[in-house]
Every structure is written in C-alpha cells, then in structure tokens.
N, C-alpha and C. Protein backbone atom coordinates (compact mmCIF):
# COMPACT_ATOMS: atom_id res chain seq x y z
N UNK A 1 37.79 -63.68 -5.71
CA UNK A 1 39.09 -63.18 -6.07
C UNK A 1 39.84 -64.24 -6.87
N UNK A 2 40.61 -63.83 -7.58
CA UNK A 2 41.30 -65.04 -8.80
C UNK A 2 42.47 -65.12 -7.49
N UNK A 3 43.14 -66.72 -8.02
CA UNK A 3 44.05 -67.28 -7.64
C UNK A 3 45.26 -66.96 -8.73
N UNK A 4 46.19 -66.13 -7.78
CA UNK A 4 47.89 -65.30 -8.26
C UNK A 4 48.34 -67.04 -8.93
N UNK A 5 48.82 -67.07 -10.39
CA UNK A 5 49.75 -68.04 -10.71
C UNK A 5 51.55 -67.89 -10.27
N UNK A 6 51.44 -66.97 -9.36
CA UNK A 6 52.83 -66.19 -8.90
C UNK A 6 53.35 -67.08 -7.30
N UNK A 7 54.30 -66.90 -7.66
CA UNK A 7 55.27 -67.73 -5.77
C UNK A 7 54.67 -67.10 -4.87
N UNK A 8 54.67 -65.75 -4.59
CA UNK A 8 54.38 -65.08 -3.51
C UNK A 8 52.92 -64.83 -3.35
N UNK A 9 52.15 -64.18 -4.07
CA UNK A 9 51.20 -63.83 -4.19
C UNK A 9 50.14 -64.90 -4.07
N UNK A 10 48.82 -65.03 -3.39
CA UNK A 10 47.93 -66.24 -2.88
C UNK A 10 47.03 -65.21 -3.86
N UNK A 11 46.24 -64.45 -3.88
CA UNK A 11 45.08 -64.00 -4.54
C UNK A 11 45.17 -62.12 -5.14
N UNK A 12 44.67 -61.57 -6.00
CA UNK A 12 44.64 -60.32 -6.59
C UNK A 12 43.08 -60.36 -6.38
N UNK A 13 42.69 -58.78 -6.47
CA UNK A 13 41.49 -58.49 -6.60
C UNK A 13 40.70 -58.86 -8.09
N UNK A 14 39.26 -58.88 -7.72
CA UNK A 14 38.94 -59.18 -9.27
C UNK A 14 38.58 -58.03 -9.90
N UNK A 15 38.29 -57.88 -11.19
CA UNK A 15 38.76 -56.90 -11.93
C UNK A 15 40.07 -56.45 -12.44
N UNK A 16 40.82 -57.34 -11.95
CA UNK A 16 42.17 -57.34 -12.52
C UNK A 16 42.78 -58.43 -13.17
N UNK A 17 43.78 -58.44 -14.07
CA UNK A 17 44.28 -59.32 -14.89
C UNK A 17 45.52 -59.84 -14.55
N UNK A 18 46.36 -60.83 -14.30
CA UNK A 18 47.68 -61.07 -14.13
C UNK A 18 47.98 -61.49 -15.39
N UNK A 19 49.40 -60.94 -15.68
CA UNK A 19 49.81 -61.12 -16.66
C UNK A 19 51.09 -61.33 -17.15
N UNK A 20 51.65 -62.90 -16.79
CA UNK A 20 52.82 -63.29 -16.68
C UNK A 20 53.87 -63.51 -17.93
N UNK A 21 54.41 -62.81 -18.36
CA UNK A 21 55.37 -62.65 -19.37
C UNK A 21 56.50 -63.80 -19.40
N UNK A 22 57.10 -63.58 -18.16
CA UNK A 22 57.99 -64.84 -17.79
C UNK A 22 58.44 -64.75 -15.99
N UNK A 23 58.72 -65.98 -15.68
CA UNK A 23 58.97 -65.11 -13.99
C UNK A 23 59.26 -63.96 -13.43
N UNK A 24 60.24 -63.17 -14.53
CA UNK A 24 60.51 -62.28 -13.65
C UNK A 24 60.10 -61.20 -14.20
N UNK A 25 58.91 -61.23 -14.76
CA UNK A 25 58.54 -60.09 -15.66
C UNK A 25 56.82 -60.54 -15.60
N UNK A 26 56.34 -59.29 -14.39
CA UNK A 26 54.32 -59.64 -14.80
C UNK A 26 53.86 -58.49 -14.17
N UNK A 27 53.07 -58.31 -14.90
CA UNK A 27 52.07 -57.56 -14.42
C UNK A 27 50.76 -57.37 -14.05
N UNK A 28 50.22 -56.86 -13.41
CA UNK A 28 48.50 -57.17 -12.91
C UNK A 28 47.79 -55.24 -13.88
N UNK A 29 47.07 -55.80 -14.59
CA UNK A 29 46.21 -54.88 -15.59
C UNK A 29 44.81 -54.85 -15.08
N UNK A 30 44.51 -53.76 -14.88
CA UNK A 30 42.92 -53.15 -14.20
C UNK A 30 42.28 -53.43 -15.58
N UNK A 31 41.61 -54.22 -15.44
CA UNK A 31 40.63 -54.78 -16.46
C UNK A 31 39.84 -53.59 -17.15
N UNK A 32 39.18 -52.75 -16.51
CA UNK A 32 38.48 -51.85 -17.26
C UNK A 32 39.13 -50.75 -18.17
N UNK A 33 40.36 -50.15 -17.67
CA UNK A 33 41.33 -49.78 -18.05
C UNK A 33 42.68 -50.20 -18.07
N UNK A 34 42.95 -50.51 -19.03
CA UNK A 34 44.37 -51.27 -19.11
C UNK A 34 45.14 -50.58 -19.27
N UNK A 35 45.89 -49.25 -19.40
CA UNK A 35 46.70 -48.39 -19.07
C UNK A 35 46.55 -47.94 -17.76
N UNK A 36 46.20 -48.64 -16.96
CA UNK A 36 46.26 -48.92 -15.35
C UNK A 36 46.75 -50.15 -14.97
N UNK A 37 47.91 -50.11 -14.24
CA UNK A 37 48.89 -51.68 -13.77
C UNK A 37 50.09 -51.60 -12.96
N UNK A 38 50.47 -52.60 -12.76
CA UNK A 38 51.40 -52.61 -11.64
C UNK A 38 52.36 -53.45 -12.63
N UNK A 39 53.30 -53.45 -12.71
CA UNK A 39 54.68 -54.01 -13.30
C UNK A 39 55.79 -54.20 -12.42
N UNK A 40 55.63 -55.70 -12.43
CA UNK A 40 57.10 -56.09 -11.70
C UNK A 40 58.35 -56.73 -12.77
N UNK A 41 59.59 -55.91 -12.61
CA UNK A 41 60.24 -56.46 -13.51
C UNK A 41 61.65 -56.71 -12.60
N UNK A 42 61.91 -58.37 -13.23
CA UNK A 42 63.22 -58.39 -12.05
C UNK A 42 64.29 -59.19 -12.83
N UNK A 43 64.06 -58.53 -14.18
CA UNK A 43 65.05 -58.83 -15.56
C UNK A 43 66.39 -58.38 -15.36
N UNK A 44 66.68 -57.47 -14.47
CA UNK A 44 67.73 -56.80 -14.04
C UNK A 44 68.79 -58.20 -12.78
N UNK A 45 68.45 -58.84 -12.63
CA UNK A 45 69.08 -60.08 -11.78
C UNK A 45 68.09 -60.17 -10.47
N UNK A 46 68.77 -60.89 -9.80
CA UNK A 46 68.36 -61.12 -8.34
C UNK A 46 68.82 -60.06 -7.57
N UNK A 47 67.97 -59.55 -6.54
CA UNK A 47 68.28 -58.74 -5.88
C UNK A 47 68.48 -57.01 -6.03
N UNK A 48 67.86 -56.92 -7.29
CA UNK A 48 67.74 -56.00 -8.55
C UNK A 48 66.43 -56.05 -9.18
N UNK A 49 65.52 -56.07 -8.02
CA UNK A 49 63.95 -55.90 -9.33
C UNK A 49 63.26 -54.89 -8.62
N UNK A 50 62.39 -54.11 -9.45
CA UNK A 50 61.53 -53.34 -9.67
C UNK A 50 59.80 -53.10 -9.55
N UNK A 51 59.10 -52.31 -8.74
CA UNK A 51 57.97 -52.51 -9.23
C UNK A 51 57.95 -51.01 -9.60
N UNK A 52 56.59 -51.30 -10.33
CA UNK A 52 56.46 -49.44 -10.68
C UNK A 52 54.66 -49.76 -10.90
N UNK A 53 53.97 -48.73 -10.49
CA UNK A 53 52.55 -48.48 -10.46
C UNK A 53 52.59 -47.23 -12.08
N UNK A 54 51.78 -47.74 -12.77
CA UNK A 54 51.16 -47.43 -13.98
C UNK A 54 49.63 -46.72 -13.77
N UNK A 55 49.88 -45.26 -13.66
CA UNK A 55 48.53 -44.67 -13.63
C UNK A 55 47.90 -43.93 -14.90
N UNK A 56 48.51 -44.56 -16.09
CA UNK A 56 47.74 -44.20 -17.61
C UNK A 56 48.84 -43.81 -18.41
N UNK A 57 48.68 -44.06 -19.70
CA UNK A 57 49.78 -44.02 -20.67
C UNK A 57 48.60 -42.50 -21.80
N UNK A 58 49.68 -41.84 -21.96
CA UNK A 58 49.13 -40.77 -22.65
C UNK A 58 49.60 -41.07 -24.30
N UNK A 59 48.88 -40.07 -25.17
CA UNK A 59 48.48 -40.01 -26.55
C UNK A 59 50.03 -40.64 -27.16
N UNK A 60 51.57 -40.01 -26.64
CA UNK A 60 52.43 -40.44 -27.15
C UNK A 60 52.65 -41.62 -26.98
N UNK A 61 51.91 -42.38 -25.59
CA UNK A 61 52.65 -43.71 -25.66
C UNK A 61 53.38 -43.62 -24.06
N UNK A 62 53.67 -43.10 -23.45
CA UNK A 62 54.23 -42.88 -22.47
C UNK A 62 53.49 -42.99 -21.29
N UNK A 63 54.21 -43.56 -20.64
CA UNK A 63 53.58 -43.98 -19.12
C UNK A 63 53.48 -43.41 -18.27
N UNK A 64 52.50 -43.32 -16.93
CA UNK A 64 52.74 -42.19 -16.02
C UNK A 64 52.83 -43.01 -14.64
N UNK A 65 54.40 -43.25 -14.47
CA UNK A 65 54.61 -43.83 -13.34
C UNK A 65 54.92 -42.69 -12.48
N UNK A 66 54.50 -42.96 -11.32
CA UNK A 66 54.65 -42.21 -10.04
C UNK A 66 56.26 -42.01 -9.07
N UNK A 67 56.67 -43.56 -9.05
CA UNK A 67 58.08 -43.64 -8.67
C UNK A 67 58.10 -44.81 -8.85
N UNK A 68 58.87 -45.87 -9.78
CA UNK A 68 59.52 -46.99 -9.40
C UNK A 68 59.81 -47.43 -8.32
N UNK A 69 60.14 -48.77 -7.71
CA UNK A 69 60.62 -48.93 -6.66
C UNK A 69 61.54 -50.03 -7.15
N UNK A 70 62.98 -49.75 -6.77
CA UNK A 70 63.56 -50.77 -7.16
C UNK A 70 64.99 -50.80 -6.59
N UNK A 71 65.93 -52.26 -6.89
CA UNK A 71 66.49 -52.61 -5.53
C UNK A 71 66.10 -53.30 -4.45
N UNK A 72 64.85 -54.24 -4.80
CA UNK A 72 64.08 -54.77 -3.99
C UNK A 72 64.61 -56.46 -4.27
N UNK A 73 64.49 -57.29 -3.06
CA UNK A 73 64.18 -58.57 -3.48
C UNK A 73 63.27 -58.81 -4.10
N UNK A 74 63.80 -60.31 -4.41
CA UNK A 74 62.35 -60.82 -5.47
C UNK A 74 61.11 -61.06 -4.47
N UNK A 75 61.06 -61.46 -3.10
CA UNK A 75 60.01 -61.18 -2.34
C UNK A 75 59.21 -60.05 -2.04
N UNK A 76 60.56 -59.35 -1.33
CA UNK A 76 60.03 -58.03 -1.35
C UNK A 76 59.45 -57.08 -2.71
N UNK A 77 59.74 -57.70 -3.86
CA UNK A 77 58.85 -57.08 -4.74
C UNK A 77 57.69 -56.86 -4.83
N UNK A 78 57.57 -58.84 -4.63
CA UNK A 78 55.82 -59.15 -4.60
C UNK A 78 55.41 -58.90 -3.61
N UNK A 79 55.67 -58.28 -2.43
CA UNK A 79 55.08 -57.66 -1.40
C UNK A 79 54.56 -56.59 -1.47
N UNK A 80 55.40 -55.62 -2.72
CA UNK A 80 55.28 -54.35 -2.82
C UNK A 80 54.12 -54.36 -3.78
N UNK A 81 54.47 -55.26 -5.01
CA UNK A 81 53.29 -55.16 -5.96
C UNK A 81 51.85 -55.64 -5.45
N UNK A 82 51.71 -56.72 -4.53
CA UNK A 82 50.44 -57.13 -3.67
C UNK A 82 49.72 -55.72 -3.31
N UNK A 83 51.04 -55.38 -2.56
CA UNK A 83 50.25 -54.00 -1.59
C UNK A 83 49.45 -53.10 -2.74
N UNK A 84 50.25 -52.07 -3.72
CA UNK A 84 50.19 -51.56 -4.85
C UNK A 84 48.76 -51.97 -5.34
N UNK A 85 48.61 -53.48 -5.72
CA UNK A 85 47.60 -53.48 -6.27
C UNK A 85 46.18 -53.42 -5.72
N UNK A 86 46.38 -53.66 -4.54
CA UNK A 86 45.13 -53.29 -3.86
C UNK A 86 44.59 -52.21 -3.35
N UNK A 87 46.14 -51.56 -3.29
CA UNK A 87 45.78 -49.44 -2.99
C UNK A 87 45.38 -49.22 -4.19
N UNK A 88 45.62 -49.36 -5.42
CA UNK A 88 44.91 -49.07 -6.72
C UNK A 88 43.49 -49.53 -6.75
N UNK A 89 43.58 -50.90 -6.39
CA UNK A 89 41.78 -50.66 -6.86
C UNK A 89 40.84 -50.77 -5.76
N UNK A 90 41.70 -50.26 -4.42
CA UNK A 90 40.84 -49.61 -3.49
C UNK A 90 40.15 -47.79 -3.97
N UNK A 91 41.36 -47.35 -4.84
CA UNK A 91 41.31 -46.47 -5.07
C UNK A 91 40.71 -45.58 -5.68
N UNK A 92 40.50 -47.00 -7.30
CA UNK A 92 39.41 -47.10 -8.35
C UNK A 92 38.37 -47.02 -7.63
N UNK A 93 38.21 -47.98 -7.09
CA UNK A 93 36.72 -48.31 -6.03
C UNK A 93 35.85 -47.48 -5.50
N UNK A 94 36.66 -46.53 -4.83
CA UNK A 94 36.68 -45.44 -4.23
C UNK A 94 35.69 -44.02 -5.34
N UNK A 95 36.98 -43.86 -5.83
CA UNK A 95 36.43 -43.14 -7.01
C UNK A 95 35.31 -43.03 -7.66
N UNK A 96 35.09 -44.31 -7.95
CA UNK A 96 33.67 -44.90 -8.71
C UNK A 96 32.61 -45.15 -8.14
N UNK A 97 32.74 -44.61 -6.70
CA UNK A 97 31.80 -44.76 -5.88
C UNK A 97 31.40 -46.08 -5.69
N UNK A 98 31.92 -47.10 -5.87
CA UNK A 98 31.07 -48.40 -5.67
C UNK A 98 31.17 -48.82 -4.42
N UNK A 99 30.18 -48.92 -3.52
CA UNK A 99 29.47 -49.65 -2.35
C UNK A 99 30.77 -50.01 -1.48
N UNK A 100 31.11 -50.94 -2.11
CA UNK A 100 32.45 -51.76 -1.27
C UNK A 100 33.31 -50.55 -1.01
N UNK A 101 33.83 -49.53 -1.56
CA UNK A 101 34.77 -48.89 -1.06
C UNK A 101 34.41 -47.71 -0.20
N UNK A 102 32.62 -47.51 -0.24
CA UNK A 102 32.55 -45.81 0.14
C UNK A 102 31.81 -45.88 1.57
N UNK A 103 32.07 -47.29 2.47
CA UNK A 103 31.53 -47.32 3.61
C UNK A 103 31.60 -46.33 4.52
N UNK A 104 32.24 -45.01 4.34
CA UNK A 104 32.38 -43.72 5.55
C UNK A 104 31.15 -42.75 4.75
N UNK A 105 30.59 -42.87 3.88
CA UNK A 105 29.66 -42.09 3.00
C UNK A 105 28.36 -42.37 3.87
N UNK A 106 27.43 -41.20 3.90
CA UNK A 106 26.44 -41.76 4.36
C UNK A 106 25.45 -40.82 3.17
C-alpha cells in the first residue's frame, strides 16, 4: 500500500493515486479509471470542508457525485475520505471479481 503524503491519512490502497493540489485541496484517483475519485476540498475555510465520491464524469464533462459531504472538520474529512476510498475500491474489487474481494464466492 503507498504511504498518504497527507496529516491524517497513514496509507491508501494501491491502485490508487493521491493527488495533492495544495493542503486543502486532494484527491485520491482510481488508477485504472480516473473519472473515479474521492475529492477533498477544504478551500471553503476551516471547519467548512467537503468530501464528495466521484463515480464517473460523463460525455459533457460532468461529474456523478452521489452526495457531498460537507461541514466537516478538517479531520473529520480525512476520516471520511479514508473510509470512501476504501468502500470504492472494495467495491471495484468486488466487481471485477478479483480474488481479494470475492472471498464469500465459492
């Protein structure tokens, strides 16, 4: 697993990208598909940041977030985006049938 260059965050799954813009602005990009990501943005001040899960950007350009979450501390962000990113590419995982995720399969 790569080592998070982030305060909160100790490690992301691999297959994913971190991608630090500036502190309060990063995101983690599913490597195989990169219109798959988690975006934390906490450009809005302290005590005022955001995550939002990115499940594909369509032909116009537009994103298909599920629900923002925001109003969060800056901890509680990266708590949220940690979690987020690992329900995503448990999810991928899942999907794709790969080994690691489909242990109830027989």
């Amino acid at each position: 697993m790569p080592e998070s260059e982030t305060e909160y965050i100790d490690y992301y799954p691999a297959g994913w990208e971190e991608q630090i813009h500036d502190e309060n602005y990063i995101e983690w990009v599913y490597e195989e598909d990169p219109s798959i990501f988690i975006r934390l943005d906490g450009t809005m001040g302290d005590d005022d940041y955001s995550v939002s899960p990115i499940s594909g950007i369509n032909k116009e350009g537009e994103e298909f977030v599920t629900r923002p979450l925001s109003g969060l501390s800056r901890e509680m962000a990266f708590e949220v985006a940690n979690t987020l990113i690992y329900a995503m590419n448990g999810t991928v995982g899942r999907v794709k049938e790969n080994p690691e995720f489909t242990g109830d399969k027989h």
